[in-house]
Each structure stands twice: as C-alpha cells, then as structure tokens.
Protein backbone atom coordinates (compact mmCIF):
# COMPACT_ATOMS: atom_id res chain seq x y z
CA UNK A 1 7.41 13.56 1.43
CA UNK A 2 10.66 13.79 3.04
CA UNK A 3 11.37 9.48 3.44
CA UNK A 4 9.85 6.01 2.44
CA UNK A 5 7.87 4.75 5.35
CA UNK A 6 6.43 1.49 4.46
CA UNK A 7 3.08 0.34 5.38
CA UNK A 8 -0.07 1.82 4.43
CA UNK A 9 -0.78 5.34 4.18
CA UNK A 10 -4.06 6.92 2.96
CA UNK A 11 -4.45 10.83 2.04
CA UNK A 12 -6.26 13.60 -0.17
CA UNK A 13 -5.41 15.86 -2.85
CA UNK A 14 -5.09 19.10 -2.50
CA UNK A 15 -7.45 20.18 -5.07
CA UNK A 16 -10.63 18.31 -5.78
CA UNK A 17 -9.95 15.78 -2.48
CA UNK A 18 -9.89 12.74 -4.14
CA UNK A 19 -8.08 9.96 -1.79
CA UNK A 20 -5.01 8.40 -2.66
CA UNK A 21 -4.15 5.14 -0.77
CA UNK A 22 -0.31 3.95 -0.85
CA UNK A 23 1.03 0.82 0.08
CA UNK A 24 4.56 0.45 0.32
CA UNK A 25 6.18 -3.11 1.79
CA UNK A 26 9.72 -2.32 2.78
CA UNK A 27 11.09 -5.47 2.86
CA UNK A 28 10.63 -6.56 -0.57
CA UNK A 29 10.25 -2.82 -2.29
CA UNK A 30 6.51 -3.16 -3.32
CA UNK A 31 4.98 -0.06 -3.93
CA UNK A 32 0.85 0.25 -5.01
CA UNK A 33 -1.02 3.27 -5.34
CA UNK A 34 -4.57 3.34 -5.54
CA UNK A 35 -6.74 6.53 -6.29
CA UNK A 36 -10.34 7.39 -6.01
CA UNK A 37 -12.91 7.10 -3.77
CA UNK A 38 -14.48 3.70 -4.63
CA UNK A 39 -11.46 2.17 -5.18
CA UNK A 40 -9.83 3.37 -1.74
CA UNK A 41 -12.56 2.04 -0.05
CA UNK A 42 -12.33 -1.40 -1.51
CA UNK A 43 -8.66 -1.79 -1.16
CA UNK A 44 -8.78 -0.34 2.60
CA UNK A 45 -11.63 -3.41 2.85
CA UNK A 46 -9.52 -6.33 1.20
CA UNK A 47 -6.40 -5.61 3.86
CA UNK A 48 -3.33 -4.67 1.96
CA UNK A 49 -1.08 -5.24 4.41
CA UNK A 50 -2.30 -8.79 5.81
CA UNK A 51 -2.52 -9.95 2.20
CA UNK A 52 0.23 -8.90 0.88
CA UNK A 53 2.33 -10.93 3.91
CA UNK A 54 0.73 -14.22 2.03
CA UNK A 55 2.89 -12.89 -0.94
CA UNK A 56 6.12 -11.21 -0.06
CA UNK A 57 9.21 -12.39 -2.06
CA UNK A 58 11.02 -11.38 1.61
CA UNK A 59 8.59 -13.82 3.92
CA UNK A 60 9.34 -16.72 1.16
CA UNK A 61 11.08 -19.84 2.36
CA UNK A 62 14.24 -21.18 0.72
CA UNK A 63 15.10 -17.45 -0.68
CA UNK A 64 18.67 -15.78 0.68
C-alpha cells in the first residue's frame, strides 16, 4: 500500500484467500479491520461507512 485512502476497502490474502475488510474514516483517523469470511460479510451488511457518520468525533457539533 503506497497511501491511506479512507473509506472502505475489501481484499484477499495472498495465501489461503481469506478476505480482509478495512475501514478507514479520514476525518477523524478511525481505522477497523475485519478478517474472515463470515465476519466480512456481516460487516459489509451492517454499512460501515453510513454508520459510522452517526458516530464521527469530526461530524460532532460544538467540537473545534
């Protein structure tokens, strides 16, 4: 990886494929990383991104 993108990104592992999901907000510096099959799947289904706006330290009111 050459630079932090934020957002969501979802890939596999070289060796034995098992999916790695990363979420990475850019405004407030939250980073999650999520491995395995069943547990990609259920992240990708809760919406990281959409929930995660509900809880951003950056989209707060009444913080500089």
């Amino acid at each position: 990886m050459t630079g932090w993108i934020g957002g969501l990104q979802v890939r596999r592992t070289d060796r034995g494929q098992t999916p790695i999901a990363d979420f990475l907000c850019t405004s407030c510096g939250t980073h999650r990383r999520i491995t395995g099959r069943d547990k990609v799947t259920d992240y990708l289904r809760d919406n990281p991104t959409t929930a995660h706006r509900a809880t951003c330290s950056a989209n707060q009111k009444g913080t500089p």
